[in-house]
PDB file of N, CA and C in Angstrom:
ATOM      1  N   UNK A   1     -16.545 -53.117  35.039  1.00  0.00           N
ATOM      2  CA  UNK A   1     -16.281 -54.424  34.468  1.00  0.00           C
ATOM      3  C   UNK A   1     -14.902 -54.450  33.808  1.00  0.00           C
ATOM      4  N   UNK A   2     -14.915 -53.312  33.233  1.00  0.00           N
ATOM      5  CA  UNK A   2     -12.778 -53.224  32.047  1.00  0.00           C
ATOM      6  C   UNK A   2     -12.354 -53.281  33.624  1.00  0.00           C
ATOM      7  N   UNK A   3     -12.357 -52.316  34.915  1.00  0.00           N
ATOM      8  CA  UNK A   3     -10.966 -52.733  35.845  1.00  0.00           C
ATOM      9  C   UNK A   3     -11.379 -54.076  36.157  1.00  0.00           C
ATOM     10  N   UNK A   4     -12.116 -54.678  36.274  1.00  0.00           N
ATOM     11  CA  UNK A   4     -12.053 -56.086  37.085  1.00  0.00           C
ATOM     12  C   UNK A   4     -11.174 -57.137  35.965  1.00  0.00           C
ATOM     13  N   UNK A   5     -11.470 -56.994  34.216  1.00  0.00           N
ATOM     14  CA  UNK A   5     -10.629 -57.700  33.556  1.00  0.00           C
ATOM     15  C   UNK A   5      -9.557 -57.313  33.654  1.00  0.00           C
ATOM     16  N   UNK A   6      -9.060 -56.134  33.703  1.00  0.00           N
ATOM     17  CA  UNK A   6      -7.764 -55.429  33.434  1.00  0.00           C
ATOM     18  C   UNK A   6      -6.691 -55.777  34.786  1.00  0.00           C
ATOM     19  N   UNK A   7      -7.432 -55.827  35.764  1.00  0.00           N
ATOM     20  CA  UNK A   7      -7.081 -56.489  37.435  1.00  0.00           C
ATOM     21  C   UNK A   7      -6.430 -57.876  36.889  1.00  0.00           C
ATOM     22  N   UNK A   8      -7.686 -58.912  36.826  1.00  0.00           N
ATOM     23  CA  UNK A   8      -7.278 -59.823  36.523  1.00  0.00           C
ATOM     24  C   UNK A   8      -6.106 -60.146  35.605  1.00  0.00           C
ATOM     25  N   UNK A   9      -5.864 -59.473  34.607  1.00  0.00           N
ATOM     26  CA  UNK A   9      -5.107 -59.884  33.115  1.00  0.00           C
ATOM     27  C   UNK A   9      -3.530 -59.730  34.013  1.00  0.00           C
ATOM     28  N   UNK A  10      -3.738 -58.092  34.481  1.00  0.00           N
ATOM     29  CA  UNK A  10      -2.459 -58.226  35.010  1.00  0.00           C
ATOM     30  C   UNK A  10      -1.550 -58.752  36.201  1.00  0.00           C
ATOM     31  N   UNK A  11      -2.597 -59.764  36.717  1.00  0.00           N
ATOM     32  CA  UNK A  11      -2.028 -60.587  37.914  1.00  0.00           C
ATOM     33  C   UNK A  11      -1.824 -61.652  37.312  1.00  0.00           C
ATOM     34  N   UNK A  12      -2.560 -62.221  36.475  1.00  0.00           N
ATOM     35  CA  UNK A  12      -1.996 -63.223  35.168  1.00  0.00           C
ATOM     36  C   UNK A  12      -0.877 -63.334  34.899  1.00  0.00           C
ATOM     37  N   UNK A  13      -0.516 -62.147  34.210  1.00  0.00           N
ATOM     38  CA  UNK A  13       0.426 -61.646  33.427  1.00  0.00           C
ATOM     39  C   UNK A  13       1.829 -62.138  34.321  1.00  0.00           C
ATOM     40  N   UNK A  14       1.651 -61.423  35.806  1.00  0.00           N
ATOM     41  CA  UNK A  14       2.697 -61.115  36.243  1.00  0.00           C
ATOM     42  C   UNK A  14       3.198 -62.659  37.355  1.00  0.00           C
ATOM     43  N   UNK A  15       1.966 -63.303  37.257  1.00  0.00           N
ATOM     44  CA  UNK A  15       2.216 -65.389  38.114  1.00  0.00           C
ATOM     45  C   UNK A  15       2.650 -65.525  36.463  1.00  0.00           C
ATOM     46  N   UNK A  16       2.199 -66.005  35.405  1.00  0.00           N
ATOM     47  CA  UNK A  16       2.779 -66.452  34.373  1.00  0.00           C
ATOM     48  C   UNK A  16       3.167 -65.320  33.266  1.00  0.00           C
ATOM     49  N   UNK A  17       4.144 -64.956  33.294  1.00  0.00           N
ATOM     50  CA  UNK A  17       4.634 -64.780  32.201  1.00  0.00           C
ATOM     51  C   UNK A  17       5.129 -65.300  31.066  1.00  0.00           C
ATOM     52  N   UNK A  18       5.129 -64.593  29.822  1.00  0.00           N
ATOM     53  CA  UNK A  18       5.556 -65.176  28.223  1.00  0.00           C
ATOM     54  C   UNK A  18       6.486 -65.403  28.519  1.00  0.00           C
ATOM     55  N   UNK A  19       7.246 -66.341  27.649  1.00  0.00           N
ATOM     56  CA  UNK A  19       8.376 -66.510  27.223  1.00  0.00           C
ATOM     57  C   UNK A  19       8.620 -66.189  26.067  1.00  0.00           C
ATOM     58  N   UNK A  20       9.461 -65.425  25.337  1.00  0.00           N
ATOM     59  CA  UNK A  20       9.658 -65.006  24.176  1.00  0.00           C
ATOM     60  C   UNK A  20      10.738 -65.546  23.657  1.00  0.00           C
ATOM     61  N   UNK A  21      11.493 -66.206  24.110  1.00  0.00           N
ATOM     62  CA  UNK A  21      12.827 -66.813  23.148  1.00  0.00           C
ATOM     63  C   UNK A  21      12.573 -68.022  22.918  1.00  0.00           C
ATOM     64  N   UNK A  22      11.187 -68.656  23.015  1.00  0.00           N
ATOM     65  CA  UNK A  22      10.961 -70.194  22.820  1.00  0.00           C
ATOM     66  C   UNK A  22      10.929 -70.070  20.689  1.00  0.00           C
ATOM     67  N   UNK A  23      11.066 -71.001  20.273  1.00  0.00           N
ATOM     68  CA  UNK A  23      11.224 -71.563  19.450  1.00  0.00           C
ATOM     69  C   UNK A  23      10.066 -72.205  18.701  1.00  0.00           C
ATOM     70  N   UNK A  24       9.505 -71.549  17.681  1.00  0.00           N
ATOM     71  CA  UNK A  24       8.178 -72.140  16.782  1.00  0.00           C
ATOM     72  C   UNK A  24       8.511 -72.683  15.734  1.00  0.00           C
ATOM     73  N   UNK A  25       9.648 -73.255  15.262  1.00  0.00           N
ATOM     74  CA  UNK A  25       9.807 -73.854  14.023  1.00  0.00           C
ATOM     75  C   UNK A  25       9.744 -74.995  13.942  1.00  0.00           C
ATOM     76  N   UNK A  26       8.697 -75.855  13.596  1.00  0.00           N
ATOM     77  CA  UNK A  26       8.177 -77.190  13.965  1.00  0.00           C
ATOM     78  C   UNK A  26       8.687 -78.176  13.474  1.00  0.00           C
ATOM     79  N   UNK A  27      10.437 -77.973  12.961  1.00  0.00           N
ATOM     80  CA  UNK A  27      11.020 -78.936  12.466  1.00  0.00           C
ATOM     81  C   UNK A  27      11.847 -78.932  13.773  1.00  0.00           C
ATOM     82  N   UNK A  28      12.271 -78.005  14.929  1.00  0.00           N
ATOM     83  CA  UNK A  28      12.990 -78.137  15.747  1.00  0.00           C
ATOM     84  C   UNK A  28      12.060 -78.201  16.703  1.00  0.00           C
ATOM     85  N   UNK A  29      10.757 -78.035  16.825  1.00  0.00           N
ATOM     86  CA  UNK A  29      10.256 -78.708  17.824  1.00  0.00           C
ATOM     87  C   UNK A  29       9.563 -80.122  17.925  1.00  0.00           C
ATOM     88  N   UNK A  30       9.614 -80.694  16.887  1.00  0.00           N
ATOM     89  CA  UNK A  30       9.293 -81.904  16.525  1.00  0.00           C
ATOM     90  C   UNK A  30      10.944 -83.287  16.977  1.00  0.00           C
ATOM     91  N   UNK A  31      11.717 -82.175  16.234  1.00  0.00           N
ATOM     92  CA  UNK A  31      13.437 -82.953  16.770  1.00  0.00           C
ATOM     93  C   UNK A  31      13.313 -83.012  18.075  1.00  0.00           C
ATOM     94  N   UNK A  32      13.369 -81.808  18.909  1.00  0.00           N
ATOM     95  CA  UNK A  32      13.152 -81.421  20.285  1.00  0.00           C
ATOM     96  C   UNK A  32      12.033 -83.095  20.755  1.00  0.00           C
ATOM     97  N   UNK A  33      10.696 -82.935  20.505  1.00  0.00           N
ATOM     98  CA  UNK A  33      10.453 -84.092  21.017  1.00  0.00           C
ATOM     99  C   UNK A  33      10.691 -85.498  20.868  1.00  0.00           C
ATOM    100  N   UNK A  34      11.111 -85.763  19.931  1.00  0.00           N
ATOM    101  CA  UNK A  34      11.495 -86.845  19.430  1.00  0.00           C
ATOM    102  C   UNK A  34      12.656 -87.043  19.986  1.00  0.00           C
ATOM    103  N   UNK A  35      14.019 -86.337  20.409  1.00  0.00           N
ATOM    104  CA  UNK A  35      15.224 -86.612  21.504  1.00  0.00           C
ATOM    105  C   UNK A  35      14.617 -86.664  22.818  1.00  0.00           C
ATOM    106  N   UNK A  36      13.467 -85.933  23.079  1.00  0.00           N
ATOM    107  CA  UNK A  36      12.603 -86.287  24.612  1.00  0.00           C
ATOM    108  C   UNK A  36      12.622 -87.637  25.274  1.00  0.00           C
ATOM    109  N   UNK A  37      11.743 -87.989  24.065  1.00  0.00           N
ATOM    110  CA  UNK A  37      11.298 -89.212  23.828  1.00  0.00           C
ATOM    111  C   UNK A  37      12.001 -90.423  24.006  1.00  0.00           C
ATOM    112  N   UNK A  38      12.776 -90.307  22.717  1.00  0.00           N
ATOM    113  CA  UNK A  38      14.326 -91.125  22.986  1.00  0.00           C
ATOM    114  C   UNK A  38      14.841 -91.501  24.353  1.00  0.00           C
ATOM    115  N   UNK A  39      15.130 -90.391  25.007  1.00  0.00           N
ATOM    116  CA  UNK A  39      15.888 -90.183  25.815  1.00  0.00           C
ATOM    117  C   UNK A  39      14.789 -90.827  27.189  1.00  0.00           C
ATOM    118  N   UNK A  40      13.763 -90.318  27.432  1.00  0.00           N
ATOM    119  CA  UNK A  40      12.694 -91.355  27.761  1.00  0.00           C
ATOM    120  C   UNK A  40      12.928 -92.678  28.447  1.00  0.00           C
ATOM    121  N   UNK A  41      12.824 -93.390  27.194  1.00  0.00           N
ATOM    122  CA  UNK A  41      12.783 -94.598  26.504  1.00  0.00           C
ATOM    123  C   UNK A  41      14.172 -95.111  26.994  1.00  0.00           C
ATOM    124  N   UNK A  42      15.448 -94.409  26.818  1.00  0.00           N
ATOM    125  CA  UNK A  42      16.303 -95.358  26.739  1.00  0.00           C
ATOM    126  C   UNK A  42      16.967 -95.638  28.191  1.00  0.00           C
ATOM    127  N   UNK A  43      16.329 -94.792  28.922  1.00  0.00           N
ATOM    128  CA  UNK A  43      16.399 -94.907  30.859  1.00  0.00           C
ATOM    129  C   UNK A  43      15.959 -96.237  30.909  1.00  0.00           C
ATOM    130  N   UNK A  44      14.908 -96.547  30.342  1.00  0.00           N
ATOM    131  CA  UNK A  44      14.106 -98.145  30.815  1.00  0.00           C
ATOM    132  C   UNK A  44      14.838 -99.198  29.911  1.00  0.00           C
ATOM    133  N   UNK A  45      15.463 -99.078  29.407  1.00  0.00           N
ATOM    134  CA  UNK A  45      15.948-100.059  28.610  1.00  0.00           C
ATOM    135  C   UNK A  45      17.538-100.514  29.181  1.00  0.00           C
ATOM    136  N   UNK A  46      17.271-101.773  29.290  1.00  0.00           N
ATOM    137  CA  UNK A  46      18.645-102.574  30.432  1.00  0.00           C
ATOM    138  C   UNK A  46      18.998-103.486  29.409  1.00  0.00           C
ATOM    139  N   UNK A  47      20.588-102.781  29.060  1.00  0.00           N
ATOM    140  CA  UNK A  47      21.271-104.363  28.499  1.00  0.00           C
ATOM    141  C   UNK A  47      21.389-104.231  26.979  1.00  0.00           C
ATOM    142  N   UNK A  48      20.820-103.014  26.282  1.00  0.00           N
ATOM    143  CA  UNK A  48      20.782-102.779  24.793  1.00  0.00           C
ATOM    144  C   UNK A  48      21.426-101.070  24.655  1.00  0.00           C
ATOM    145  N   UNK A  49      22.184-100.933  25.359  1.00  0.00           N
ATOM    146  CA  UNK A  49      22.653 -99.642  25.496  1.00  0.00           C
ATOM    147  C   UNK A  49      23.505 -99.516  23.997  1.00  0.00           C
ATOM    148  N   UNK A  50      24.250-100.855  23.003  1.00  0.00           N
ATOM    149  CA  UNK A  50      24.287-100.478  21.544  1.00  0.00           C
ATOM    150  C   UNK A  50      23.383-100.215  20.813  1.00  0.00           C
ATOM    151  N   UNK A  51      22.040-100.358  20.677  1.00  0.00           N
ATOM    152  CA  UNK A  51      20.973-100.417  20.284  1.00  0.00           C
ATOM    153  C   UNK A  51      20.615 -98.765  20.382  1.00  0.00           C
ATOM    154  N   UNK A  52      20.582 -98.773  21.623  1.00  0.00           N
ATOM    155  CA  UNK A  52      19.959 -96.953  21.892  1.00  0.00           C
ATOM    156  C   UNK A  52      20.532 -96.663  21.083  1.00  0.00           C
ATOM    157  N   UNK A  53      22.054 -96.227  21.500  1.00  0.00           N
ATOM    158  CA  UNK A  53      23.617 -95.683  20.726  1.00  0.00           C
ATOM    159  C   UNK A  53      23.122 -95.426  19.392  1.00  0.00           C
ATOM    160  N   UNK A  54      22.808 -97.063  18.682  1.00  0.00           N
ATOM    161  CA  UNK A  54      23.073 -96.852  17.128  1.00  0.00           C
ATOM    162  C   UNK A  54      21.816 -95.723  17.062  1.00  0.00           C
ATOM    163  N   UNK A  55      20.162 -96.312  17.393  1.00  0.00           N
ATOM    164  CA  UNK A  55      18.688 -95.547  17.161  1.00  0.00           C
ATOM    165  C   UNK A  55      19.188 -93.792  17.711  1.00  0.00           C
ATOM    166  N   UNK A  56      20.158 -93.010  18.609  1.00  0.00           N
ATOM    167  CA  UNK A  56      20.365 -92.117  18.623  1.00  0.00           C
ATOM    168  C   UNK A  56      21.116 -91.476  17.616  1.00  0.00           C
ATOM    169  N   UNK A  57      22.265 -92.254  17.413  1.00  0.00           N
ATOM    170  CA  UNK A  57      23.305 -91.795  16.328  1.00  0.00           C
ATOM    171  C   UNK A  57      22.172 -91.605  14.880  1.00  0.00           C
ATOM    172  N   UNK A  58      21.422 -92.486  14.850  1.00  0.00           N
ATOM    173  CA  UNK A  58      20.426 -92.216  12.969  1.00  0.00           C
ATOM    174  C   UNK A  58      19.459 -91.169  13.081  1.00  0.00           C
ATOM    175  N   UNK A  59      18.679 -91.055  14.582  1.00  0.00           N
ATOM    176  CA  UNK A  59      17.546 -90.074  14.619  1.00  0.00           C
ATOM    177  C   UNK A  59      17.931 -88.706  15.139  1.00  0.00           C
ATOM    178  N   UNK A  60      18.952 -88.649  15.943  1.00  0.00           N
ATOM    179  CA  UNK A  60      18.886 -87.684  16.592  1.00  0.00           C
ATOM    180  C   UNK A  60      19.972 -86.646  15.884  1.00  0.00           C
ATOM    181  N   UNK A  61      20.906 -87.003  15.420  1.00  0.00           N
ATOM    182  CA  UNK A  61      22.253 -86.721  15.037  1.00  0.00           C
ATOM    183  C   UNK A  61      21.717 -86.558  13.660  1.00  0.00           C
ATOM    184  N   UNK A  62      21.027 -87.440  12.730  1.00  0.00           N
ATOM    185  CA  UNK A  62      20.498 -87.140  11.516  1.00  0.00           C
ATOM    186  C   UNK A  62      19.595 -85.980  11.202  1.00  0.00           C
ATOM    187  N   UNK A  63      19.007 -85.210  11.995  1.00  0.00           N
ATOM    188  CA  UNK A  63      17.935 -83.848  11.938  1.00  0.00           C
ATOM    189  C   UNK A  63      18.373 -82.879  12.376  1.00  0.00           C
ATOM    190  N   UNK A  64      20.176 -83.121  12.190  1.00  0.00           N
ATOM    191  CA  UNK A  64      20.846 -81.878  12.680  1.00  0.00           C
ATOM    192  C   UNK A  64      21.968 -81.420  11.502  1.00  0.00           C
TER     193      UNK A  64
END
């Protein structure tokens, strides 16, 4: 039964691997989504491209 988990874990392991340089500090991953988002958002939006501008320049530029 351990080789059949131990089989498994390491074929796991080796289709997905960790990433270790990702980033857990949930003030930069919260920024991180919130420029996602933004950025999103401002593809669909026709004709208010000052509008984005200014809402990027206060949110995005401000948490930096």
């Amino acid at each position: 039964m351990l080789q059949v988990f131990e089989f498994f874990q390491k074929r796991i392991a080796m289709q997905y691997p960790l990433v270790e340089d990702t980033d857990t500090n949930p003030f930069t991953l919260t920024r991180d989504a919130h420029e996602a988002f933004l950025k999103s958002r401002c593809d669909t939006v026709i004709g208010r491209d000052s509008v984005v501008q200014q809402a990027r320049e206060r949110f995005i530029c401000g948490y930096r």
